[in-house]
C-alpha atoms as a PDB file:
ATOM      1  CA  UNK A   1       0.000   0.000   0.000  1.00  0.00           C
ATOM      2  CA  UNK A   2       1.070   3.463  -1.051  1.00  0.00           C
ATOM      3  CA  UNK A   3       1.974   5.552   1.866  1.00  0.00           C
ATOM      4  CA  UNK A   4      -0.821   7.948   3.060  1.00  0.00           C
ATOM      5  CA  UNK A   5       0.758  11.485   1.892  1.00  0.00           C
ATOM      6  CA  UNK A   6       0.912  10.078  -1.408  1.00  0.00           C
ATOM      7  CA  UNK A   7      -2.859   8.952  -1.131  1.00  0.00           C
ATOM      8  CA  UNK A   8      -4.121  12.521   0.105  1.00  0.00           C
ATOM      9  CA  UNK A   9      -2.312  15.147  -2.507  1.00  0.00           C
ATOM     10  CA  UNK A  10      -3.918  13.591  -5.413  1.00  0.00           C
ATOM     11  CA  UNK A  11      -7.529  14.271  -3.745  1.00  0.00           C
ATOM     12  CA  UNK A  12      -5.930  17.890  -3.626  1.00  0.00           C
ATOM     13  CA  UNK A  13      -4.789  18.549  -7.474  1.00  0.00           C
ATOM     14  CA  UNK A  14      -8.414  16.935  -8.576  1.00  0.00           C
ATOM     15  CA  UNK A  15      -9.899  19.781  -6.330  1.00  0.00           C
ATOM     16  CA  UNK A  16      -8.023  22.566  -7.891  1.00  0.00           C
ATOM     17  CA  UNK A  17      -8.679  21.614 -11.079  1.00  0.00           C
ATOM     18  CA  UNK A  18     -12.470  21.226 -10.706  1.00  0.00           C
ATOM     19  CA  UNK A  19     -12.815  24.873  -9.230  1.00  0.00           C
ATOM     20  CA  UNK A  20     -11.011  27.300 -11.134  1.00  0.00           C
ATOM     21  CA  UNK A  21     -12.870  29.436 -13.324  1.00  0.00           C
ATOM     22  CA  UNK A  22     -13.238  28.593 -17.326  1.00  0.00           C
ATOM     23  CA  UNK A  23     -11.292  31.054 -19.415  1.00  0.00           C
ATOM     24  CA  UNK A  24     -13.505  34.114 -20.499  1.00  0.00           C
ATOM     25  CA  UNK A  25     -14.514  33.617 -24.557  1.00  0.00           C
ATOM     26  CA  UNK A  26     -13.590  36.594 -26.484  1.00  0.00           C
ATOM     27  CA  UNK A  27     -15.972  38.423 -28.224  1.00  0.00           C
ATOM     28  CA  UNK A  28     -16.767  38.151 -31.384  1.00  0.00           C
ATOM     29  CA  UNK A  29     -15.848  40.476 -33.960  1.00  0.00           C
ATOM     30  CA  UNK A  30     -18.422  43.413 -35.222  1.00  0.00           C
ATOM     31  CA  UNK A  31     -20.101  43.039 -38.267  1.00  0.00           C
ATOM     32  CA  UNK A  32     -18.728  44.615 -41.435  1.00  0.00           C
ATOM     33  CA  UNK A  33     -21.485  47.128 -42.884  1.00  0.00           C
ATOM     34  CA  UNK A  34     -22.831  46.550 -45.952  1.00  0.00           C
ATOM     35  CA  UNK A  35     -22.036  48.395 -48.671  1.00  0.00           C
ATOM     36  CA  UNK A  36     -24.658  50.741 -49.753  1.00  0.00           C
ATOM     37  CA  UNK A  37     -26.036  50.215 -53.332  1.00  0.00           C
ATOM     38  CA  UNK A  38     -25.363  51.542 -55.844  1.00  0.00           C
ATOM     39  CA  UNK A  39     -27.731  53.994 -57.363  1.00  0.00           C
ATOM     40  CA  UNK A  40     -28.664  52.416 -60.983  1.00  0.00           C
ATOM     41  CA  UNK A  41     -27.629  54.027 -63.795  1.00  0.00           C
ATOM     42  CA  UNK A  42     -29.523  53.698 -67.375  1.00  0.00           C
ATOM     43  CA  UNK A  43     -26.825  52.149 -69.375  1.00  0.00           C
ATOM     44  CA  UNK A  44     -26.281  54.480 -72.975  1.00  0.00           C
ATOM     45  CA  UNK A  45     -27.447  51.694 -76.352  1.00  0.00           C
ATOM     46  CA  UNK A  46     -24.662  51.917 -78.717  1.00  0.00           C
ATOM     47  CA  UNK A  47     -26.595  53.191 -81.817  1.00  0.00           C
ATOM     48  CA  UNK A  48     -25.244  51.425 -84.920  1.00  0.00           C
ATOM     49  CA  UNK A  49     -23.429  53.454 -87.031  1.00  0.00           C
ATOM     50  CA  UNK A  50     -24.795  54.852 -90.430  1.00  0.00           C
ATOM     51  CA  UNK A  51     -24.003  52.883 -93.613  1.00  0.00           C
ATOM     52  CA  UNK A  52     -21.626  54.756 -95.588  1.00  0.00           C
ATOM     53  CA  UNK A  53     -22.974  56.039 -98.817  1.00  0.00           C
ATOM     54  CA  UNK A  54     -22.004  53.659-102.114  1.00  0.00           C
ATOM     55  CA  UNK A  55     -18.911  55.367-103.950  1.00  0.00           C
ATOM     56  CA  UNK A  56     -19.302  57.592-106.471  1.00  0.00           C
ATOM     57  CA  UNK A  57     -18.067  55.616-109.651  1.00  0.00           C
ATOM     58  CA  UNK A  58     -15.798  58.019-111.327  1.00  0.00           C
ATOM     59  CA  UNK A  59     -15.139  57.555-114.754  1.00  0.00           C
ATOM     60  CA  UNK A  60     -11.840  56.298-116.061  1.00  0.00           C
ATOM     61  CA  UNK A  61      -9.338  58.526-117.184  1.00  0.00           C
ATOM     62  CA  UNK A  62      -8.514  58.581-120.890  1.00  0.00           C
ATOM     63  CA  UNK A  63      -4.909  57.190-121.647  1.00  0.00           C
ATOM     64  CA  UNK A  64      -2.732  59.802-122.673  1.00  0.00           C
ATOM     65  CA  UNK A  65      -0.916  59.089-125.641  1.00  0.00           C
ATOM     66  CA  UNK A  66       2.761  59.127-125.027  1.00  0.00           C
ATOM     67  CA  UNK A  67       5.367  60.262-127.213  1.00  0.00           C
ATOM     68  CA  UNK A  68       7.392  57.766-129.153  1.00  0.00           C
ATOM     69  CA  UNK A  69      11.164  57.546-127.587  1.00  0.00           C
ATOM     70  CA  UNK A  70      13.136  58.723-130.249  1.00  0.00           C
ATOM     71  CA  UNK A  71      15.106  55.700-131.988  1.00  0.00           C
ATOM     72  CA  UNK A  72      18.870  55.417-130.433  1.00  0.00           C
ATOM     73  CA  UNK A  73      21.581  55.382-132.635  1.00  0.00           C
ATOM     74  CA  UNK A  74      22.948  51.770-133.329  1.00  0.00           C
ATOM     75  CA  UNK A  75      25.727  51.159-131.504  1.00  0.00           C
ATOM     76  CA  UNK A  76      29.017  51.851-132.824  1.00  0.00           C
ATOM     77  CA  UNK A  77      31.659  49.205-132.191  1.00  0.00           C
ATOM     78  CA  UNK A  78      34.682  50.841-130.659  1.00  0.00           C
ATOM     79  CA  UNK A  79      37.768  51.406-132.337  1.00  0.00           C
ATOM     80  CA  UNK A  80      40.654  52.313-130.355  1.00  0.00           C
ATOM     81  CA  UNK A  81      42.914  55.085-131.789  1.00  0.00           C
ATOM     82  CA  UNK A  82      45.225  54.054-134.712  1.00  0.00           C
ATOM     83  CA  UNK A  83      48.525  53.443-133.220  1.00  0.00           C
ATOM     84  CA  UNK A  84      50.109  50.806-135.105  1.00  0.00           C
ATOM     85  CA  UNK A  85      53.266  49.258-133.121  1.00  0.00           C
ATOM     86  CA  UNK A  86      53.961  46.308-134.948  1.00  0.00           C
ATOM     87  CA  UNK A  87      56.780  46.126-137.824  1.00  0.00           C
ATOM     88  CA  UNK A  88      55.854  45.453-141.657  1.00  0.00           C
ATOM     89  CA  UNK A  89      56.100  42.485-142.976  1.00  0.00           C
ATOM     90  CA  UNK A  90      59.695  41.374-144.151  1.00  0.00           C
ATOM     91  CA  UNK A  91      60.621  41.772-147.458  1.00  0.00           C
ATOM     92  CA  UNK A  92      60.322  38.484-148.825  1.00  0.00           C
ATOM     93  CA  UNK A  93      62.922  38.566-151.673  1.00  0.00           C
ATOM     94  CA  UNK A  94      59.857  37.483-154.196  1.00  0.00           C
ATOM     95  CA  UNK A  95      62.695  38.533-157.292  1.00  0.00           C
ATOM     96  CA  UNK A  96      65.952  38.654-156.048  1.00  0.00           C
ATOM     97  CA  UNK A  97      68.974  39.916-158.655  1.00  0.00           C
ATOM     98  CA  UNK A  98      71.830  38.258-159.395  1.00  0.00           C
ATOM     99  CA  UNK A  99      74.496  40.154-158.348  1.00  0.00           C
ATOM    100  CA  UNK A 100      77.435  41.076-160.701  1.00  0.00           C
ATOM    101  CA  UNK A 101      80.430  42.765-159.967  1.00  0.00           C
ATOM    102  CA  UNK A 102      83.191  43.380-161.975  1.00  0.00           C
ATOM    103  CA  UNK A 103      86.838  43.184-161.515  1.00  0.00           C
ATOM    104  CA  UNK A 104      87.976  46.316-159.311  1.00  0.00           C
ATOM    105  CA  UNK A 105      89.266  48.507-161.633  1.00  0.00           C
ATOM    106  CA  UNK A 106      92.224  49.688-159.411  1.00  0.00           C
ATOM    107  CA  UNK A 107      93.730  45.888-159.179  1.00  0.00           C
ATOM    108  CA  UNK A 108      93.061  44.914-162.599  1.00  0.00           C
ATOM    109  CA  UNK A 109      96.883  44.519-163.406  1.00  0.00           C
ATOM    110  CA  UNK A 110      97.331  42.351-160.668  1.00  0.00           C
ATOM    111  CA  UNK A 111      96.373  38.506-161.338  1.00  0.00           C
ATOM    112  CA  UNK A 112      93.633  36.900-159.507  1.00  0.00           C
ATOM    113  CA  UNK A 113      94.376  34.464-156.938  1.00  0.00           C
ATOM    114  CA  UNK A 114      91.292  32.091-157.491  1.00  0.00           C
ATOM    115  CA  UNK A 115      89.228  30.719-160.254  1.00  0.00           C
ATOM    116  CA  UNK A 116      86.045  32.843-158.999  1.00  0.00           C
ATOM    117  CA  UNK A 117      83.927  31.630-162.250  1.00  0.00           C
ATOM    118  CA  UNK A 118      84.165  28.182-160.968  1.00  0.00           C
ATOM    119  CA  UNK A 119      81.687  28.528-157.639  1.00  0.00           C
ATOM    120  CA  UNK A 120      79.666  31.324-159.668  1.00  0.00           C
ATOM    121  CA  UNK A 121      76.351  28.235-160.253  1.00  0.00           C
ATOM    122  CA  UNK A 122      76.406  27.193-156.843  1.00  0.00           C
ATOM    123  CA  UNK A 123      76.802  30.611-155.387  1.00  0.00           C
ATOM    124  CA  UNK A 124      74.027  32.103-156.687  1.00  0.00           C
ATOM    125  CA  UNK A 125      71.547  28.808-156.730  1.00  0.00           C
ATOM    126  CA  UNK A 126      72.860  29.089-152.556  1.00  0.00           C
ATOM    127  CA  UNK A 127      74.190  25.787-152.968  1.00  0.00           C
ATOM    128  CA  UNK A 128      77.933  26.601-152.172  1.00  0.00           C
ATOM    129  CA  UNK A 129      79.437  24.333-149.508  1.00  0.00           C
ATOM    130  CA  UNK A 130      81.497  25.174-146.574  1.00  0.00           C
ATOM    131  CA  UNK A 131      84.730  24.371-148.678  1.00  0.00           C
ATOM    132  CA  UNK A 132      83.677  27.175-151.330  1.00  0.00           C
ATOM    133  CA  UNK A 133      82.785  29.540-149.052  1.00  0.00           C
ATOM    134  CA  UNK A 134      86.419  29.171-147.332  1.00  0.00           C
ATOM    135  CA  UNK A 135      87.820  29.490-150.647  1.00  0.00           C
ATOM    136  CA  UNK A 136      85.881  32.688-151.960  1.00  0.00           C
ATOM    137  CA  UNK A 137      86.474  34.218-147.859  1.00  0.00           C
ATOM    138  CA  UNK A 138      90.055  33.615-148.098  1.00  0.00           C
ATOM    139  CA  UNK A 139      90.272  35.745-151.100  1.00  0.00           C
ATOM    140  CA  UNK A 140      92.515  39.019-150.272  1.00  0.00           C
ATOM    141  CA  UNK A 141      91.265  42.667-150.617  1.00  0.00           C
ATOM    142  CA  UNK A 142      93.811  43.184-152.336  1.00  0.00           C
ATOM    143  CA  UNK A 143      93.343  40.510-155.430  1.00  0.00           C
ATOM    144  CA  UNK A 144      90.903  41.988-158.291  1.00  0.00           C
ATOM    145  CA  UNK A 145      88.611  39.092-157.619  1.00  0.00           C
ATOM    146  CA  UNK A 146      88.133  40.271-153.927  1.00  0.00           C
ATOM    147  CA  UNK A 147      84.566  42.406-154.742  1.00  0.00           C
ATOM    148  CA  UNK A 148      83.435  38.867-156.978  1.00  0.00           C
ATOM    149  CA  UNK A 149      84.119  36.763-154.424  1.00  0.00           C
ATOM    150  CA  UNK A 150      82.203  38.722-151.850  1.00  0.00           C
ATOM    151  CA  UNK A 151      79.498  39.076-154.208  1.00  0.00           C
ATOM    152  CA  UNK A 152      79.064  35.514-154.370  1.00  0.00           C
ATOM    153  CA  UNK A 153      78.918  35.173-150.701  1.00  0.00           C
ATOM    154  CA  UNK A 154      76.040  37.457-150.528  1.00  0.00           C
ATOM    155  CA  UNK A 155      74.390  35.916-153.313  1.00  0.00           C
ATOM    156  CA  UNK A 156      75.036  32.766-151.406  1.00  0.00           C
ATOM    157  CA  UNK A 157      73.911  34.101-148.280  1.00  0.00           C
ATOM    158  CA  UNK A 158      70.999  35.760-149.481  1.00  0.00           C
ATOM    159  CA  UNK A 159      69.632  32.775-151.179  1.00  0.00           C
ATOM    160  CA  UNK A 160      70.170  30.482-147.655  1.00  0.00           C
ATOM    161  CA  UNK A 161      68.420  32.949-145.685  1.00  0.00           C
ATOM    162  CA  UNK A 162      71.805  32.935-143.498  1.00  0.00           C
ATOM    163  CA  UNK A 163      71.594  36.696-141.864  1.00  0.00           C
ATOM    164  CA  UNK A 164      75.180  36.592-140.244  1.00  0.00           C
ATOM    165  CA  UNK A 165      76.634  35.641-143.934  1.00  0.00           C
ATOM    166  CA  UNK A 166      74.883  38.577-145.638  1.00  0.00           C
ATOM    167  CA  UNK A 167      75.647  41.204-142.980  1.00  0.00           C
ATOM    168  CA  UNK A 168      79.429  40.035-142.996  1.00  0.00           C
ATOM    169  CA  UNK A 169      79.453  39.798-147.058  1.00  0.00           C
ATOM    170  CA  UNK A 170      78.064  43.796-146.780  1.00  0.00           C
ATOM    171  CA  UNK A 171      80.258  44.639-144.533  1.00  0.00           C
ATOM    172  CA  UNK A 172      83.356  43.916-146.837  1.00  0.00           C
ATOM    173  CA  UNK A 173      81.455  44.273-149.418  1.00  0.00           C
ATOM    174  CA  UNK A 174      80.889  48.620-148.791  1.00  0.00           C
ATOM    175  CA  UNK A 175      83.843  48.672-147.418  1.00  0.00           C
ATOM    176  CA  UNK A 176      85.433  48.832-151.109  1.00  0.00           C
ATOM    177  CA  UNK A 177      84.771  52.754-152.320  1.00  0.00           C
ATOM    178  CA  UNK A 178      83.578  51.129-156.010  1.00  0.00           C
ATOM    179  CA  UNK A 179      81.076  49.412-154.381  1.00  0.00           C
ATOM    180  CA  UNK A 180      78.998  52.548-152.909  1.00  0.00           C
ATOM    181  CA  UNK A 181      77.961  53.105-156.054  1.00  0.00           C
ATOM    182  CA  UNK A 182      76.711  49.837-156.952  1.00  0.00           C
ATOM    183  CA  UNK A 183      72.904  49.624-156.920  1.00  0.00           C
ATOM    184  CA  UNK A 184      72.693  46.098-156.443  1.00  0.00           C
ATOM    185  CA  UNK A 185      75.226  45.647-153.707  1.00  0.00           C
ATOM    186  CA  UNK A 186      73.009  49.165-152.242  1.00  0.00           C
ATOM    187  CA  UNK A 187      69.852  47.450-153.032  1.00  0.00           C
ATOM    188  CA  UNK A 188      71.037  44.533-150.966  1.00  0.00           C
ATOM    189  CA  UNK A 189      71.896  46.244-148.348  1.00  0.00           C
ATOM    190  CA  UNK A 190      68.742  48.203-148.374  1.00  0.00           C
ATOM    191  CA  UNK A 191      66.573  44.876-147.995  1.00  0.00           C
ATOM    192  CA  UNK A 192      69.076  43.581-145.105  1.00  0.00           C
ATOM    193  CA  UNK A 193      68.402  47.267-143.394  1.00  0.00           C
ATOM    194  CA  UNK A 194      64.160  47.205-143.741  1.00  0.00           C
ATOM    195  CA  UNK A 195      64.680  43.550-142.196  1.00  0.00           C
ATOM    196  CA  UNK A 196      66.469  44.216-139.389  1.00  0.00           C
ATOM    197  CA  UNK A 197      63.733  47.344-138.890  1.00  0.00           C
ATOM    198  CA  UNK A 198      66.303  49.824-139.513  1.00  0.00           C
ATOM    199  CA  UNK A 199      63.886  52.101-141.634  1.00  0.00           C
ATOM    200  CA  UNK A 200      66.322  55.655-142.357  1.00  0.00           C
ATOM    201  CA  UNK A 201      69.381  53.602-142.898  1.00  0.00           C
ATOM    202  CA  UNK A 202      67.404  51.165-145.643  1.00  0.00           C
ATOM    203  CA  UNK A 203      65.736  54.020-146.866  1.00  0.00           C
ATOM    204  CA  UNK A 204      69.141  55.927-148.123  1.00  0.00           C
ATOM    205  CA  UNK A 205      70.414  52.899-148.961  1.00  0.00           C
ATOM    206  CA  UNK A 206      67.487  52.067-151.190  1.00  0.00           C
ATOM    207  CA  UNK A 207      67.146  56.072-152.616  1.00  0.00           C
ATOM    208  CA  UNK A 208      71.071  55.958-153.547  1.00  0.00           C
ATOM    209  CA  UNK A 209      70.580  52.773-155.495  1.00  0.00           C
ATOM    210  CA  UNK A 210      67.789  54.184-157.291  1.00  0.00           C
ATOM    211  CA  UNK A 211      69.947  57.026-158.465  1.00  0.00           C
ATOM    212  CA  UNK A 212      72.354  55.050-160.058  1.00  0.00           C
ATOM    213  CA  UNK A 213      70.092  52.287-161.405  1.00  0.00           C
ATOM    214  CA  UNK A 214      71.378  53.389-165.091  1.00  0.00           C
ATOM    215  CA  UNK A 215      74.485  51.306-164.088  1.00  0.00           C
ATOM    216  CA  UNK A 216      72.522  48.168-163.752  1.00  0.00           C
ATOM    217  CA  UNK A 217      73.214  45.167-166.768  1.00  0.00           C
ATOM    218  CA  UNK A 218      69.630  44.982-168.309  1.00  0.00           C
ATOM    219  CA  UNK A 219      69.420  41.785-167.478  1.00  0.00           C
ATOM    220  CA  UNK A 220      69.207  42.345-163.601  1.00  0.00           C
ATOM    221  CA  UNK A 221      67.400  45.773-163.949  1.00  0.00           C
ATOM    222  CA  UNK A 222      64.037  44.802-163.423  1.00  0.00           C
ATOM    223  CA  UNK A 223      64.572  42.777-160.473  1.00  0.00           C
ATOM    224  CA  UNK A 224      66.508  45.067-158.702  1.00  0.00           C
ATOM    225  CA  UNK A 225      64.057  48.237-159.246  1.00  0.00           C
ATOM    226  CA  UNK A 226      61.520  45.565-157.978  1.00  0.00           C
ATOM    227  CA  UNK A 227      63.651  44.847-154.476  1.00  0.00           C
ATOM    228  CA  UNK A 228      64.352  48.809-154.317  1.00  0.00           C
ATOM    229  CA  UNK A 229      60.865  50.178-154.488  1.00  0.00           C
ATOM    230  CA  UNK A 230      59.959  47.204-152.273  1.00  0.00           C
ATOM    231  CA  UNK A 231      62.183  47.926-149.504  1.00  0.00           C
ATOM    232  CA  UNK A 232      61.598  51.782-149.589  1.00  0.00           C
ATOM    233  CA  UNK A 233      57.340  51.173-149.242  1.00  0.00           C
ATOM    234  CA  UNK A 234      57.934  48.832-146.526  1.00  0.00           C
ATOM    235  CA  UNK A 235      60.812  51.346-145.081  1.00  0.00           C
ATOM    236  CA  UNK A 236      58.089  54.236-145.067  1.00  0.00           C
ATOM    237  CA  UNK A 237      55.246  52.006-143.795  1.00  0.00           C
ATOM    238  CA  UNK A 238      57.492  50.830-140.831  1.00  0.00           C
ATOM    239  CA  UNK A 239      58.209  54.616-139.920  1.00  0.00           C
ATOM    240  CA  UNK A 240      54.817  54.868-139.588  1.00  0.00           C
ATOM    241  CA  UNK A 241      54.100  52.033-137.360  1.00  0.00           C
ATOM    242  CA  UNK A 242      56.887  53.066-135.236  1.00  0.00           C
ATOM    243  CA  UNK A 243      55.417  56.810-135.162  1.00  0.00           C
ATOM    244  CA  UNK A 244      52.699  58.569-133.341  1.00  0.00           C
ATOM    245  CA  UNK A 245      50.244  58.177-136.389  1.00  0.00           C
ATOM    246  CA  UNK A 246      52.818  60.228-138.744  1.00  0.00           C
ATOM    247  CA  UNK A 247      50.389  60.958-141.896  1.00  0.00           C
ATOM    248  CA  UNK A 248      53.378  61.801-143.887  1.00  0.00           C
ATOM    249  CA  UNK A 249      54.963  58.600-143.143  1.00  0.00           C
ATOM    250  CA  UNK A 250      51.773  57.122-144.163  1.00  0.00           C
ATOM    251  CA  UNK A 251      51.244  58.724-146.990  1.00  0.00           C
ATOM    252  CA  UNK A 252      55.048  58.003-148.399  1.00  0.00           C
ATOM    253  CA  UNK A 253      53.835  54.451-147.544  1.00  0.00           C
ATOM    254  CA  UNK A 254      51.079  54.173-149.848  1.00  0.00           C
ATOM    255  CA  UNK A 255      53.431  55.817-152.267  1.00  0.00           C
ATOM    256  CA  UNK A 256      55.684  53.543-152.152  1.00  0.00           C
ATOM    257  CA  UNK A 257      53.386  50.832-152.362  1.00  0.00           C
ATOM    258  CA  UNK A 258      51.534  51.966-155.823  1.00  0.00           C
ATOM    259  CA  UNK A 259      54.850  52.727-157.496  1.00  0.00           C
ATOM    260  CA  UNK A 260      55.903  49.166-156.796  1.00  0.00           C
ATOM    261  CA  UNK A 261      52.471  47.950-158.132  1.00  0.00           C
ATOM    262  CA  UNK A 262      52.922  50.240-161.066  1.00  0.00           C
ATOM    263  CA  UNK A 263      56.626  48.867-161.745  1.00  0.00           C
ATOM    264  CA  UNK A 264      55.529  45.365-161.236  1.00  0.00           C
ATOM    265  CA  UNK A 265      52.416  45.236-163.538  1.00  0.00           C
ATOM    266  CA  UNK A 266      55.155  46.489-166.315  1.00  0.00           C
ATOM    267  CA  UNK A 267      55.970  42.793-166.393  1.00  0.00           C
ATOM    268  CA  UNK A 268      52.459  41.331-165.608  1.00  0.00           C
ATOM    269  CA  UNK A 269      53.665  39.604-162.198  1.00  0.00           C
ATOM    270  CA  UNK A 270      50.232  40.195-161.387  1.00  0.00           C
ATOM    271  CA  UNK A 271      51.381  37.960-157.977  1.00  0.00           C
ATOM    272  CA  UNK A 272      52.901  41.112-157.134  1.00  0.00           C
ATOM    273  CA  UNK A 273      50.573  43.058-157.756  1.00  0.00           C
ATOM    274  CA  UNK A 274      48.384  41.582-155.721  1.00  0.00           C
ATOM    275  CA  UNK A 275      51.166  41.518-152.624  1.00  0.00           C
ATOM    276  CA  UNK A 276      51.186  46.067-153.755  1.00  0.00           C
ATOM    277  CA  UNK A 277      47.202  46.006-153.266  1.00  0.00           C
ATOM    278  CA  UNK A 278      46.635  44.233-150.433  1.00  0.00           C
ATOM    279  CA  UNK A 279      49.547  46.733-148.608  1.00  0.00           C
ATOM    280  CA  UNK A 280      47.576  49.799-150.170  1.00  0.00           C
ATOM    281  CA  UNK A 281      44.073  48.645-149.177  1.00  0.00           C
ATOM    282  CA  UNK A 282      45.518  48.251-145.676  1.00  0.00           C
ATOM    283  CA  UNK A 283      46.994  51.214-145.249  1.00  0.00           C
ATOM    284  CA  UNK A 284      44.125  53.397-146.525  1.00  0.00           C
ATOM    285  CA  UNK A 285      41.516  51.680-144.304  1.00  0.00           C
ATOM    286  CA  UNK A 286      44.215  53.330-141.881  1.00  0.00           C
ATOM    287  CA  UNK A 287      43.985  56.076-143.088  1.00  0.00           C
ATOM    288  CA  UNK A 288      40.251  56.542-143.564  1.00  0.00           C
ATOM    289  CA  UNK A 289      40.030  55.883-139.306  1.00  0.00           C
ATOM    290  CA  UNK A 290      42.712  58.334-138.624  1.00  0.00           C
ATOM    291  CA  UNK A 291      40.775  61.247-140.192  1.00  0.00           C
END
């Protein structure tokens, strides 16, 4: 059994707890006052709005005739200015001379060191081997043969086409005072000048040799005043090329060109003609565009 002091305090707590007071309930909380109503208000009708009147159809406007463009020009294909730049053609030896020249009249009492006559065929057909041409080179300048044998090495030359053999065979060749007066030795030098585009020097060359061409053997006249008034139109026509457009140069040109064709048709080589007329047509279609 519990002991008694135990027994009476729980008698005690139930007493306490039975008699105190119940906690007060708080109050509610006041009412919130209505809101007051509103006052109604006739609400405005939307009035539809009023159709729009139909357009006015307005009447089309009448096209107004436009003026025709005026027609352009056709167009003109541009053509720069005439500068031409590039050489002539070369002289293409169409008749080339045989070249004579006689014994030099100052060593004609001294005898001749070499049977010239004997490489004369091959020389002028350009058929002379390297054994004639050391033969008719090692000829002295101061044998009466020496102008002969050079000759033939030109002719030689000439007919191979070899440029360093013809320049060399000139060379000695003009270096013999006789032989500046020689139209076909001139002549030749005159065609090796235009080729090498050395226009004033093959144009004396080529007028000096047409002052003497009395002294020509018939036989070789004709060809020769063919190569000289060749080489002096293509002198003048590659002055002009070289030139600022040079009219004068021109001109000469065209000159040049219709003498030649003139000379030629003397013979009928009506192949050169054609060569002179094709040159002349060319250069006055130049001509026409320069003006």
């Amino acid at each position: 059994a519990p002991p008694p002091a135990a027994v009476e305090a729980a008698p005690a707590v139930a007493d306490a707890a039975v008699s105190a007071p119940p906690a007060p309930t708080p109050p509610p909380p006041p009412p919130r006052p209505e809101p007051a109503p509103r006052a109604s208000e006739p609400v405005a009708r939307v009035s539809e709005p009023a159709p729009r009147p139909a357009p006015v159809a307005r009447p089309a406007p009448e096209p107004v005739a436009r003026p025709e463009p005026a027609p352009r020009p056709e167009a003109v294909a541009y053509e720069p200015p005439v500068r031409a730049t590039a050489r002539p053609a070369p002289v293409a030896q169409a008749v080339l001379p045989v070249i004579e020249s006689p014994v030099d009249a100052s060593l004609s009492t001294i005898a001749p060191t070499v049977d010239i006559d004997a490489f004369a065929a091959d020389a002028r057909a350009g058929r002379l081997n390297a054994d004639g041409s050391a033969v008719l080179a090692g000829v002295p300048a101061g044998d009466p043969n020496y102008s002969r044998a050079q000759t033939l090495l030109l002719s030689n030359a000439l007919r191979k086409g070899d440029s360093s053999a013809t320049e060399r065979a000139l060379k000695n060749l003009l270096a013999v005072p006789e032989n500046t007066y020689n139209p076909q030795i001139l002549a030749a030098d005159a065609l090796y000048q235009v080729n090498k585009g050395q226009y004033d020097r093959a144009l004396a060359r080529a007028q000096t040799a047409e002052r003497y061409w009395s002294r020509l053997p018939p036989s070789q006249s004709f060809a020769t005043r063919t190569q000289i008034y060749e080489v002096e139109a293509a002198a003048w026509q590659g002055k002009f090329y070289g030139s600022d457009g040079d009219l004068a140069a021109l001109d000469n040109a065209i000159r040049g060109w219709e003498k030649y064709r003139d000379h030629v048709a003397s013979e009928s080589r009506t192949d050169l003609e054609k060569v002179a007329a094709s040159q002349i047509a060319k250069l006055n279609d130049i001509k026409e565009r320069m003006q």
